[in-house]
C-alpha atoms as a PDB file:
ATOM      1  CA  UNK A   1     -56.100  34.033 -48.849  1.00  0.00           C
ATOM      2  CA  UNK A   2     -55.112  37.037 -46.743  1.00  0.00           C
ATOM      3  CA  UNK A   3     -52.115  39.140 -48.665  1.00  0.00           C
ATOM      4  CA  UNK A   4     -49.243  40.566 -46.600  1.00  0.00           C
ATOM      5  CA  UNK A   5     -45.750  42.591 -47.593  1.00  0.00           C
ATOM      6  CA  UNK A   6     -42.792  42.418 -46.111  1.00  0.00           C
ATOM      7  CA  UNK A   7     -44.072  45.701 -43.798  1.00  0.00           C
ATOM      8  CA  UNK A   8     -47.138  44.387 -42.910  1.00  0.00           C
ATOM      9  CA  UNK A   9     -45.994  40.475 -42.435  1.00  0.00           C
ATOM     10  CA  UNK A  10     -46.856  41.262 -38.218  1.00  0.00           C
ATOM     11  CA  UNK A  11     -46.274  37.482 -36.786  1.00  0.00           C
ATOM     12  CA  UNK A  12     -49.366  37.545 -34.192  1.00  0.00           C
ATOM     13  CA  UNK A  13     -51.504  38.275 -37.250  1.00  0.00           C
ATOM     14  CA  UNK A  14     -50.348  35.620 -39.146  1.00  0.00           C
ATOM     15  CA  UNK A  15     -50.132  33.321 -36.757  1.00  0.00           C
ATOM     16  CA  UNK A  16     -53.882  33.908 -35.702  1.00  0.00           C
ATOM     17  CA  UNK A  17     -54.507  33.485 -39.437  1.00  0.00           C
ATOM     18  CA  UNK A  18     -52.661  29.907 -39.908  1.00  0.00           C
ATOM     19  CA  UNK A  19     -54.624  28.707 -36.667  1.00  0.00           C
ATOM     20  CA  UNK A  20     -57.555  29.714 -36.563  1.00  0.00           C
ATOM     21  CA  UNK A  21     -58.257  31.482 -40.112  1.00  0.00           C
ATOM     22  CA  UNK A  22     -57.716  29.915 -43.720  1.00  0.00           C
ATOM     23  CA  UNK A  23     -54.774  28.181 -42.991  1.00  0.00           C
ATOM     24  CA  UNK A  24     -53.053  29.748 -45.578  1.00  0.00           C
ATOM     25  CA  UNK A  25     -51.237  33.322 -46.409  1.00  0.00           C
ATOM     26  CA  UNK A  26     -49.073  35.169 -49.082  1.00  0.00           C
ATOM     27  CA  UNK A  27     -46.253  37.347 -48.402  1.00  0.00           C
ATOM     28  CA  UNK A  28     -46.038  39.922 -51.476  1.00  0.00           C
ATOM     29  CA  UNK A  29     -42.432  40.004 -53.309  1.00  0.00           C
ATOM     30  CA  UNK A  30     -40.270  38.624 -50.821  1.00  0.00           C
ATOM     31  CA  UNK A  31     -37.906  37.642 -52.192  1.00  0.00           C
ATOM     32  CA  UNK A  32     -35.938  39.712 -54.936  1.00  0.00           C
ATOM     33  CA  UNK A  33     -35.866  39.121 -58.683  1.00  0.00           C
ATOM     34  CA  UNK A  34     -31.923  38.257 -58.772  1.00  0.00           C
ATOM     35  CA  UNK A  35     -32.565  34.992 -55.898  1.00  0.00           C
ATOM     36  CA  UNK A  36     -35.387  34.282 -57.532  1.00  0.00           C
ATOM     37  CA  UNK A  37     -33.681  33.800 -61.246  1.00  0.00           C
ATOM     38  CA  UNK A  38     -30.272  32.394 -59.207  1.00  0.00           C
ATOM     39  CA  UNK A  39     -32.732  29.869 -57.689  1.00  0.00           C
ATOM     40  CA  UNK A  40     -35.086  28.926 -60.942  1.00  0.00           C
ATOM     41  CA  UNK A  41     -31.525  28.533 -62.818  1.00  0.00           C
ATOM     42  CA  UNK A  42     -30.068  26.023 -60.126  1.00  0.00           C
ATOM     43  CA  UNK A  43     -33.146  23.851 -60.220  1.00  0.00           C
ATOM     44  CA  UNK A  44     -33.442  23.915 -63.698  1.00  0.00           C
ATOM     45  CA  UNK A  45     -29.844  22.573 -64.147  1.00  0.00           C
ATOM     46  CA  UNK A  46     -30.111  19.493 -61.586  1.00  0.00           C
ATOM     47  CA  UNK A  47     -33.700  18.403 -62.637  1.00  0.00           C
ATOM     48  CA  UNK A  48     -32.498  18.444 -65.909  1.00  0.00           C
ATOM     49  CA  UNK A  49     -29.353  16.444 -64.954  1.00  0.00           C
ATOM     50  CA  UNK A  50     -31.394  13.747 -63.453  1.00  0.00           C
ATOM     51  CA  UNK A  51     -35.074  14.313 -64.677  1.00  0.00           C
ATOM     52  CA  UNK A  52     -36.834  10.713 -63.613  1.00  0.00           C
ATOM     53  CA  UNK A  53     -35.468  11.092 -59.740  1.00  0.00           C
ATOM     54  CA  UNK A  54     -38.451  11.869 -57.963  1.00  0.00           C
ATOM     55  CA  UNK A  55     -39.087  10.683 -54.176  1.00  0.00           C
ATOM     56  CA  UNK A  56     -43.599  10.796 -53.855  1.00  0.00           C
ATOM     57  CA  UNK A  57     -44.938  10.949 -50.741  1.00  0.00           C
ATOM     58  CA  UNK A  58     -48.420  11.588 -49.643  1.00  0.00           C
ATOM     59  CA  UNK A  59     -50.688  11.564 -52.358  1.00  0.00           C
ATOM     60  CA  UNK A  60     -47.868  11.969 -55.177  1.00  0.00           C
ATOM     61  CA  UNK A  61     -49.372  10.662 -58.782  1.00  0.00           C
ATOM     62  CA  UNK A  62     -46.846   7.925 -59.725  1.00  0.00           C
ATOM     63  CA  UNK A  63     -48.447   6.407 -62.709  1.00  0.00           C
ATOM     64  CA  UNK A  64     -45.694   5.434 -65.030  1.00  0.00           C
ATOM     65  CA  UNK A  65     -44.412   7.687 -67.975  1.00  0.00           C
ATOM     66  CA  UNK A  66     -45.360  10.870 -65.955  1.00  0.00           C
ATOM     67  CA  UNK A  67     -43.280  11.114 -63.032  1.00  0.00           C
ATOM     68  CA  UNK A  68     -40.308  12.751 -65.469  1.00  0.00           C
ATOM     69  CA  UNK A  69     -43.037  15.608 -65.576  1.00  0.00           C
ATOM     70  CA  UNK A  70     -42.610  16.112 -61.544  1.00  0.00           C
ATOM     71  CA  UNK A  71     -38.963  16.556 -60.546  1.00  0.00           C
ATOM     72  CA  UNK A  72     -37.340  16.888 -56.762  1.00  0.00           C
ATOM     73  CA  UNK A  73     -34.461  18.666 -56.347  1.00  0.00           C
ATOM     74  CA  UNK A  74     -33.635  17.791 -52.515  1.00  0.00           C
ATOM     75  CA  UNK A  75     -30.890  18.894 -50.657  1.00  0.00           C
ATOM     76  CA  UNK A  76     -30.659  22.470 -51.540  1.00  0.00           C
ATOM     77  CA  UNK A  77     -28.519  23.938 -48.756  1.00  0.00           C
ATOM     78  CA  UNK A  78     -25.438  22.863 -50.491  1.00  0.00           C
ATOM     79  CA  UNK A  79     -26.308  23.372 -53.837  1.00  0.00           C
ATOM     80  CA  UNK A  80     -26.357  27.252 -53.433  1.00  0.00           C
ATOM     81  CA  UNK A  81     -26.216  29.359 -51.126  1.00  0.00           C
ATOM     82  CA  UNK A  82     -28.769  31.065 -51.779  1.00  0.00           C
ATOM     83  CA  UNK A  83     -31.066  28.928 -50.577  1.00  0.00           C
ATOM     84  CA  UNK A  84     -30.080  29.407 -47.047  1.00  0.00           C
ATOM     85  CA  UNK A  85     -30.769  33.117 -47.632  1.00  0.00           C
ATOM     86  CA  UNK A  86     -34.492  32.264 -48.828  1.00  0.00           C
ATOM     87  CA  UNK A  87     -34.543  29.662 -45.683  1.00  0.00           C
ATOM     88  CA  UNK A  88     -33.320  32.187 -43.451  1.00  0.00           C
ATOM     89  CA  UNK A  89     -35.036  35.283 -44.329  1.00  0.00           C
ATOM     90  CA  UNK A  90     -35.860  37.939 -41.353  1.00  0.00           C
ATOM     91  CA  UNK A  91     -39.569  37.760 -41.926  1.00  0.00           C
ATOM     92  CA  UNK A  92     -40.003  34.048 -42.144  1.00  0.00           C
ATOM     93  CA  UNK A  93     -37.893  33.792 -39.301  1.00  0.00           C
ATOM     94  CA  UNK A  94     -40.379  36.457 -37.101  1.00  0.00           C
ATOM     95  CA  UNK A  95     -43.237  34.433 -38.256  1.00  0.00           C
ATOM     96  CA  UNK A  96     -41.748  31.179 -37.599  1.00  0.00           C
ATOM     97  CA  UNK A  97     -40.529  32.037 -34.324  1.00  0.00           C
ATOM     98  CA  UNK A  98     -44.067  33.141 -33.142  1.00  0.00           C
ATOM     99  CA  UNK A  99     -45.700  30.339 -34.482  1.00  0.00           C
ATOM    100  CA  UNK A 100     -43.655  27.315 -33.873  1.00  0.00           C
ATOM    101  CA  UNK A 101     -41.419  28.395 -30.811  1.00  0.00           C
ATOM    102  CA  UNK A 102     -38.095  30.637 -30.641  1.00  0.00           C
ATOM    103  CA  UNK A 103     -35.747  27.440 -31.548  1.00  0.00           C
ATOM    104  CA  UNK A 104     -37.778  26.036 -34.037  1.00  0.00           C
ATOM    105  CA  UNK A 105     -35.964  23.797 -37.081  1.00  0.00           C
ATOM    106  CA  UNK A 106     -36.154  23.172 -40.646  1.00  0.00           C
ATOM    107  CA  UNK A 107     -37.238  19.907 -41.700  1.00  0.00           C
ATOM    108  CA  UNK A 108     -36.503  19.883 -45.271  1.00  0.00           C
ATOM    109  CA  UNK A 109     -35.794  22.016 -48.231  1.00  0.00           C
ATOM    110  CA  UNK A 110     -36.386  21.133 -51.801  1.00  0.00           C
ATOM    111  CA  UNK A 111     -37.918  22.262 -55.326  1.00  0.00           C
ATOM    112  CA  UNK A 112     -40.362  21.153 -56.926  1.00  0.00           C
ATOM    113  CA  UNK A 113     -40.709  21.449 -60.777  1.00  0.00           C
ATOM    114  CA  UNK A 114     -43.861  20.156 -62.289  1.00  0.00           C
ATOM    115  CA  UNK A 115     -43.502  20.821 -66.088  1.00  0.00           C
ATOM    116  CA  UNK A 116     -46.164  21.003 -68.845  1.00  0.00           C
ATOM    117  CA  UNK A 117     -48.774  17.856 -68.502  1.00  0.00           C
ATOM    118  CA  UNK A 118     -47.467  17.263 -65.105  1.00  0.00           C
ATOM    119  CA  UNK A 119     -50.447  15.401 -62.760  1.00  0.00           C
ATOM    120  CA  UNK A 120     -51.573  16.417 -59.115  1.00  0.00           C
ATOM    121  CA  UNK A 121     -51.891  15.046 -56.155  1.00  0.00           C
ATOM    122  CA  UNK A 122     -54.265  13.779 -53.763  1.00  0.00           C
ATOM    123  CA  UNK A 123     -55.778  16.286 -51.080  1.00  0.00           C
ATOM    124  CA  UNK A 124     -53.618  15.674 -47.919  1.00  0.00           C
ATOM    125  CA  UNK A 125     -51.805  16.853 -44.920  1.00  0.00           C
ATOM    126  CA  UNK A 126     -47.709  17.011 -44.693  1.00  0.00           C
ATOM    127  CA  UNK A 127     -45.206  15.774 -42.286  1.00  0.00           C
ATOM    128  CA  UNK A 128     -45.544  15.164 -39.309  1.00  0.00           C
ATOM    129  CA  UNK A 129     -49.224  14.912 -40.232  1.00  0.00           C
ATOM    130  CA  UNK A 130     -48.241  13.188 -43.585  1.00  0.00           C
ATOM    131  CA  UNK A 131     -49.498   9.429 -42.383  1.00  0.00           C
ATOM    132  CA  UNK A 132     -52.899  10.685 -40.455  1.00  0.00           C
ATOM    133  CA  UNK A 133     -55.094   8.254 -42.764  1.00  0.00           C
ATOM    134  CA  UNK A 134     -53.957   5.790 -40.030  1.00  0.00           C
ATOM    135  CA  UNK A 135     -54.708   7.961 -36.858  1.00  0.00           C
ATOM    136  CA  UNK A 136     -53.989   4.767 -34.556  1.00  0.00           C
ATOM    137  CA  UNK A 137     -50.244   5.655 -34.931  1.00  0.00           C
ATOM    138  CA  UNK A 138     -50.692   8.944 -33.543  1.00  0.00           C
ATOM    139  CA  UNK A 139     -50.829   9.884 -30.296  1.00  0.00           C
ATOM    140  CA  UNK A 140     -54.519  10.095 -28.772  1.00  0.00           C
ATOM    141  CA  UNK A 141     -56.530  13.558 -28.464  1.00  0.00           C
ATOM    142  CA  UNK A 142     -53.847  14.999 -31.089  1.00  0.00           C
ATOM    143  CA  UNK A 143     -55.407  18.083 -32.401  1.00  0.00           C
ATOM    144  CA  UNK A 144     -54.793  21.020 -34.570  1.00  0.00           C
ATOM    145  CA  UNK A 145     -54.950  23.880 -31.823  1.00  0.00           C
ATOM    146  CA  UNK A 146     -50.712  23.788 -31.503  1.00  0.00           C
ATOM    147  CA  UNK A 147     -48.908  23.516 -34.712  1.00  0.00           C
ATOM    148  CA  UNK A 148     -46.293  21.179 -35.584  1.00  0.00           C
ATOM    149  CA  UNK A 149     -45.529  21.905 -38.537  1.00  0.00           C
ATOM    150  CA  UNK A 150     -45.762  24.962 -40.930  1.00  0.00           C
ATOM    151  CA  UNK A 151     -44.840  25.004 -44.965  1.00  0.00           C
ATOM    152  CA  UNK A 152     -43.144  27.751 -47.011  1.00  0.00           C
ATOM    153  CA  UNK A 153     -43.364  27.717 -50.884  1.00  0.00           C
ATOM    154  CA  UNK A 154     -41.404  30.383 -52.782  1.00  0.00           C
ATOM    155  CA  UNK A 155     -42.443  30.783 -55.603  1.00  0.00           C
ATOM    156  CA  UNK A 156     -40.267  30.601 -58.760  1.00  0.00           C
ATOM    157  CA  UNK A 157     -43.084  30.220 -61.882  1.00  0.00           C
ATOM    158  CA  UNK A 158     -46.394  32.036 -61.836  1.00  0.00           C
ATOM    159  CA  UNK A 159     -48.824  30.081 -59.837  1.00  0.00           C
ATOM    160  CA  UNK A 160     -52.136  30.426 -61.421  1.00  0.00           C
ATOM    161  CA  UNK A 161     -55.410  27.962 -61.559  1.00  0.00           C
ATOM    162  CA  UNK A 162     -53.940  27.099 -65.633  1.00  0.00           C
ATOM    163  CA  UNK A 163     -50.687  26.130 -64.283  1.00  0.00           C
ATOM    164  CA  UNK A 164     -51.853  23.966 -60.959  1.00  0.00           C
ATOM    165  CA  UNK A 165     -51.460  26.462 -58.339  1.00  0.00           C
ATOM    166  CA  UNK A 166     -51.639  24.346 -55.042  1.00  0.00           C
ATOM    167  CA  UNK A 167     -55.793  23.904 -53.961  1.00  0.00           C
ATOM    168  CA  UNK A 168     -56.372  24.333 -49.890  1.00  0.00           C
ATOM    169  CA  UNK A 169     -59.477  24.291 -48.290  1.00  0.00           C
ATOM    170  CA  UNK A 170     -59.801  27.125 -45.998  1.00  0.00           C
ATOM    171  CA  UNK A 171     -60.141  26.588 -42.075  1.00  0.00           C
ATOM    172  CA  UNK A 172     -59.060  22.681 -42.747  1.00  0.00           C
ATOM    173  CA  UNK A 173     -56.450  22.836 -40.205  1.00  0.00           C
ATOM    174  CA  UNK A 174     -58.943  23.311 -37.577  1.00  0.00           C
ATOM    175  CA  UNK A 175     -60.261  19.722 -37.843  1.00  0.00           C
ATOM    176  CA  UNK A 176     -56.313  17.383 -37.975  1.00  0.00           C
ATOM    177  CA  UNK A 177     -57.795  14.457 -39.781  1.00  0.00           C
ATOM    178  CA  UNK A 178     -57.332  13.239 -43.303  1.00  0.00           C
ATOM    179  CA  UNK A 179     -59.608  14.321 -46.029  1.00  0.00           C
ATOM    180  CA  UNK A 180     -61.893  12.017 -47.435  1.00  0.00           C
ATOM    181  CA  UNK A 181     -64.230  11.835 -50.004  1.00  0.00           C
ATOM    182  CA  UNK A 182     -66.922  12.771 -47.848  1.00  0.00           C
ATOM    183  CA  UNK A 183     -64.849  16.403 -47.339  1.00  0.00           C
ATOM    184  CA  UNK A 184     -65.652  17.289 -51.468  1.00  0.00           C
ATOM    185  CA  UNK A 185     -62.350  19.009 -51.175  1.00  0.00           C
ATOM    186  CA  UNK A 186     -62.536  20.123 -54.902  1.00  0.00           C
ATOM    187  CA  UNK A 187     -65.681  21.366 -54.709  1.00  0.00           C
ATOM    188  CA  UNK A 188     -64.333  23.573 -51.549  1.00  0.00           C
ATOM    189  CA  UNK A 189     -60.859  24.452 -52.319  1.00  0.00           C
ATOM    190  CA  UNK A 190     -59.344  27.882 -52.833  1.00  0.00           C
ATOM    191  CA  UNK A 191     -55.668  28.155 -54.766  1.00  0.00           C
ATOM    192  CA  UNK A 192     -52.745  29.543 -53.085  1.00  0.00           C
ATOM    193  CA  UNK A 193     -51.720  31.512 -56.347  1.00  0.00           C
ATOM    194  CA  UNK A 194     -49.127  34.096 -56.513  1.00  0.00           C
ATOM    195  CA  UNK A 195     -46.266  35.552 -58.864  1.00  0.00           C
ATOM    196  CA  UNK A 196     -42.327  35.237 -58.727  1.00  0.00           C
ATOM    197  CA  UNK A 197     -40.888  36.182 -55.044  1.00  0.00           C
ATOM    198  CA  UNK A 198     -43.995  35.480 -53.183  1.00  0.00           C
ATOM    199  CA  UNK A 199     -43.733  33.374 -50.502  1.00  0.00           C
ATOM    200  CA  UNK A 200     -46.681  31.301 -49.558  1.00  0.00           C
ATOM    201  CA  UNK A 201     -46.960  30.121 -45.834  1.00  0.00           C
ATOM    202  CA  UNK A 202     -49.301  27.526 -44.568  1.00  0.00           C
ATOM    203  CA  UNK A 203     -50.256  25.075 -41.964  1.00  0.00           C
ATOM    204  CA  UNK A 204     -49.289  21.651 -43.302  1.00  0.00           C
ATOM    205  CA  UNK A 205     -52.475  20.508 -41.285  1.00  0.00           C
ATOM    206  CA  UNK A 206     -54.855  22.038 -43.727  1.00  0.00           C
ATOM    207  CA  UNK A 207     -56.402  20.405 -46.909  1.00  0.00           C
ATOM    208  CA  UNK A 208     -54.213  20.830 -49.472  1.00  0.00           C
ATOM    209  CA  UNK A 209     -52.227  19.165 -52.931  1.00  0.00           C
ATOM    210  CA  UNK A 210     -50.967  20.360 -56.125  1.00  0.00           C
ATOM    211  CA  UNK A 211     -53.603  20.301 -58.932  1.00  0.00           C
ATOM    212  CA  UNK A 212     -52.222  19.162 -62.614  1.00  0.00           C
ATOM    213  CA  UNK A 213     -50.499  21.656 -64.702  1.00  0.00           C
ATOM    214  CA  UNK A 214     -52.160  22.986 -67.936  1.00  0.00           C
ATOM    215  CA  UNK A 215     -50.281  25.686 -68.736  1.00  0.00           C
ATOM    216  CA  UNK A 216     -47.698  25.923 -71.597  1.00  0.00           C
ATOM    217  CA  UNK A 217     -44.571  26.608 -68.814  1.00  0.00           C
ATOM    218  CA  UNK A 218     -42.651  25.286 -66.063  1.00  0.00           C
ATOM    219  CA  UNK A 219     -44.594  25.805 -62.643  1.00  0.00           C
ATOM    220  CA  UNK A 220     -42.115  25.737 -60.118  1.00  0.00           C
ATOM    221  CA  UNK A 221     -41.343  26.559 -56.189  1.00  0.00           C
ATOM    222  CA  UNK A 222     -38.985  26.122 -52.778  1.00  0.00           C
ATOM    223  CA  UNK A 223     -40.447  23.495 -50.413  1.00  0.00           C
ATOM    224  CA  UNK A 224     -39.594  24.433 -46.661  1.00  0.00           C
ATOM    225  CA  UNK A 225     -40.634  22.993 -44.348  1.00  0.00           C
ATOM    226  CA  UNK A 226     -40.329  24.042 -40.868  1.00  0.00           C
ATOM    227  CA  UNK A 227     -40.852  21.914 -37.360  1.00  0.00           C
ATOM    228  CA  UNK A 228     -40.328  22.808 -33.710  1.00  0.00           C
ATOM    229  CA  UNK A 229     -37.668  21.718 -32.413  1.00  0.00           C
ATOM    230  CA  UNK A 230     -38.534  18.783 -30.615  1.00  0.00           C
ATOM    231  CA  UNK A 231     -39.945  17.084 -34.629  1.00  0.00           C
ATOM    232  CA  UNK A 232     -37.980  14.513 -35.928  1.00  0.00           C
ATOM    233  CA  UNK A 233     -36.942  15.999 -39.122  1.00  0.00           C
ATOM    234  CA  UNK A 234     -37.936  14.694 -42.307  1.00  0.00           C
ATOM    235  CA  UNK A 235     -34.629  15.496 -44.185  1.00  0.00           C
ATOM    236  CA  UNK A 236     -31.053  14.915 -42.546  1.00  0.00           C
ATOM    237  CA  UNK A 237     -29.955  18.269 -43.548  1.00  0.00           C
ATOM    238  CA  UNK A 238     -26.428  18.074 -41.481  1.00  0.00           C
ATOM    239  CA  UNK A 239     -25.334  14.784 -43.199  1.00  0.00           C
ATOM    240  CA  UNK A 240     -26.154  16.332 -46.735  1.00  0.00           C
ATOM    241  CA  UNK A 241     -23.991  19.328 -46.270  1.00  0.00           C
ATOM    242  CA  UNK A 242     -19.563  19.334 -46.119  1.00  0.00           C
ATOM    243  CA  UNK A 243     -18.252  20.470 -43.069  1.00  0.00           C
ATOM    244  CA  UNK A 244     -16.902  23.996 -44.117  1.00  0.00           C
ATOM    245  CA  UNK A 245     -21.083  24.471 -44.845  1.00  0.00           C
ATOM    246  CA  UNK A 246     -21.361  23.717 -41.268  1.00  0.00           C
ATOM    247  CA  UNK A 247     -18.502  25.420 -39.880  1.00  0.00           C
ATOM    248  CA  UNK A 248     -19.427  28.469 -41.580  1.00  0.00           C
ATOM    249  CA  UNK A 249     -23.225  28.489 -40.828  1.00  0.00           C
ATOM    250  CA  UNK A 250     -24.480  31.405 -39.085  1.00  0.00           C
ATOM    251  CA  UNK A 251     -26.843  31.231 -36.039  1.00  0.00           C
ATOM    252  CA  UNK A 252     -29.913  31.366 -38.089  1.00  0.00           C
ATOM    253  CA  UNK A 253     -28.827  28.540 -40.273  1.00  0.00           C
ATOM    254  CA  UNK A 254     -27.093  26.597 -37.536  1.00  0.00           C
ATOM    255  CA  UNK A 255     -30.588  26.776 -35.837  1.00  0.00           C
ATOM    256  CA  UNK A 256     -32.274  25.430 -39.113  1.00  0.00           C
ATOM    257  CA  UNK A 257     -30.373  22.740 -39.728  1.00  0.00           C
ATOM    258  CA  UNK A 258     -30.479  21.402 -35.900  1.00  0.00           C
ATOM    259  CA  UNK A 259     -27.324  22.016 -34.469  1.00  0.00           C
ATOM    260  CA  UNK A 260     -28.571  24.098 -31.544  1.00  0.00           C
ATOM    261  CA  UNK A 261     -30.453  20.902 -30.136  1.00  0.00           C
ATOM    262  CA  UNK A 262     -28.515  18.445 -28.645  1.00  0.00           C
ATOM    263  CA  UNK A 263     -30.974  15.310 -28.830  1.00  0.00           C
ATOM    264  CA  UNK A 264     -30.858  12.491 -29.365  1.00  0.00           C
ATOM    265  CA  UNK A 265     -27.516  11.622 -27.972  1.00  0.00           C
ATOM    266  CA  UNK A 266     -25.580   9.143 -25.810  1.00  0.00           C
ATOM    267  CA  UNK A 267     -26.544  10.539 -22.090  1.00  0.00           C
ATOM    268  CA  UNK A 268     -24.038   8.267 -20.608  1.00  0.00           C
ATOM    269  CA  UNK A 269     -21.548   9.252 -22.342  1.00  0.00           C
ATOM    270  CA  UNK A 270     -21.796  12.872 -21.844  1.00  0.00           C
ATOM    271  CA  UNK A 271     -19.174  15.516 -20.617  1.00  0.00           C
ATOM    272  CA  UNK A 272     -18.538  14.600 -16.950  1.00  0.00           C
ATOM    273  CA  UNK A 273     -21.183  11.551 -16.895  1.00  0.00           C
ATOM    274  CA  UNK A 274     -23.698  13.829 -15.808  1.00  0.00           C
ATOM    275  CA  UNK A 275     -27.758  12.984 -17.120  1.00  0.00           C
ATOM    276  CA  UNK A 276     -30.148  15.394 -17.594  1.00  0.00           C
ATOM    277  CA  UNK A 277     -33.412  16.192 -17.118  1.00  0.00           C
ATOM    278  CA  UNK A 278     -33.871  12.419 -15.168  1.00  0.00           C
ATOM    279  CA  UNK A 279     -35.523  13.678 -12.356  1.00  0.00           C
END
C-alpha cells in the first residue's frame, strides 16, 4: 500500500491509485495526537455505556456471546466535535473532491472498537456496493471504472496483522463483483496497517474485511464513508444532529451532511410552482 503525508497527499495521484492501482492508500500522521486521544476517549466512554449495541452488515460475525467484543459507536457528529474536524479535514477533502466530484457527501460516520478476541468478517465490498452478491438488483453494465463510494478509517489503535488490521486484496476494485471462494482472498490479501493519526483511504469496491483480533489491546478506528452526491446515504446524518449543530455547520460540514443538495423534495410544491430539470 502506497504511503503518502500530508505534503505529498497530491489528489490525481491518489485518485489514479484507488482506481486503477491497489485500491488502497495511507496518509502518514494526519491527524494530531490531541484528536486522536479526544476521539479514542469519546468512543471508549459510549461503547462502554452500551457495549452489546452493535448494527452488522455485510459480512459482520454475529455468532452469539461475541458481538460485545465488536462495538458501533454511530452518530458521531454530535457526540464531539471533533469528529467533524477529522470528517472535514483539508486533505481528505482535496482527495475527495477529485475523486468523487466537487459536491460530494458523507454517508456515514462511526467507530468501530473490536476488543481483545473480537472475530472478523467476511471478505466484501461496502455501501453502495454492500448487497453485490445479488447483482440482479443493480443496475446492468455497472462497473468499477467511476467510483461511488470511497472509505476513510482513522486510525485510533495500532493496526498491525496481531491486532486484525483490515485484509484488501490489491487491484480488487477493478473487477465490482463479490468475492467468492473461488477469489482465495486470504491467500491474496495485503493489510492496510498503520499507527495512531493515519488515515487509511480506500475504494469500498475492493476486497476487503476486518480479520480477528489477537492482540492483547483495543484495535480501534473512524468509519467514513463518503458518496457523491447523487448516493442515497447510508446514515441520516441531519436527523441525528440538534439544530444549533446544523445552524452552526460550516460549508464543509453543511456539504457533508447533505444540506447543499436539495433532492428529494416535493417539486410541486416548490417556491413559485416552478419544476425543474422536466424537460
Amino acid at each position: 500500500m502506497r504511503s503518502f503525508t500530508d505534503r505529498t497527499a497530491d489528489p490525481d495521484t491518489i485518485a489514479e491509485e484507488l482506481l486503477s492501482g491497489a485500491g488502497a492508500v495511507r496518509i502518514t500522521g494526519l491527524i494530531d495526537d490531541d484528536q486522536i486521544a479526544e476521539a479514542r476517549s469519546i468512543v471508549m466512554a459510549e461503547s462502554d455505556r452500551d457495549p452489546g449495541k452493535v448494527t452488522h452488515f455485510q459480512g459482520e460475525a454475529e455468532e452469539t456471546g461475541r458481538i460485545e467484543l465488536q462495538r458501533r459507536v454511530w452518530n458521531l457528529l454530535a457526540k464531539g466535535e471533533v469528529f467533524s474536524r477529522m470528517a472535514a479535514h483539508p486533505v481528505l477533502m482535496r482527495v475527495l473532491r477529485r475523486f468523487l466530484g466537487s459536491e460530494f457527501i458523507m454517508g456515514s460516520i462511526a467507530a468501530n472498537r473490536i476488543l481483545p478476541g473480537g472475530p472478523g468478517q467476511e471478505p466484501h465490498i461496502d455501501y453502495p456496493y454492500w448487497d453485490f452478491h445479488e447483482p440482479g438488483t443493480h443496475p446492468m453494465r455497472l462497473n468499477g471504472s467511476f467510483p461511488m463510494n470511497a472509505q476513510v478509517s482513522v486510525i485510533l489503535d495500532p493496526f498491525t496483522e496481531e491486532s486484525g488490521a483490515t485484509a484488501y486484496v490489491p487491484g480488487s476494485q477493478r473487477h465490482l463483483r463479490y468475492p467468492g471462494p473461488e477469489d482465495e482472498f486470504h491467500e491474496k490479501c495485503a493489510r492496510m496497517t498503520g499507527a495512531p493519526g493515519d488515515v487509511v483511504l480506500f475504494y469500498g469496491a475492493t476486497w476487503h474485511c476486518a480479520m480477528p483480533n489477537r492482540s492483547a489491546r483495543d484495535r480501534s478506528a473512524i468509519l467514513i464513508q463518503y458518496l457523491p452526491k447523487w448516493v442515497k446515504p447510508m446514515e441520516d446524518l441531519p436527523a441525528g444532529l440538534p439544530a444549533s449543530f446544523v445552524d452552526a455547520a460550516d460549508d464543509d460540514i453543511r456539504q457533508l451532511i447533505g444540506l447543499n443538495f436539495p433532492y428529494p423534495e416535493v417539486l410541486d410544491q416548490a417556491a413559485g410552482g416552478n419544476t425543474v430539470g422536466r424537460g
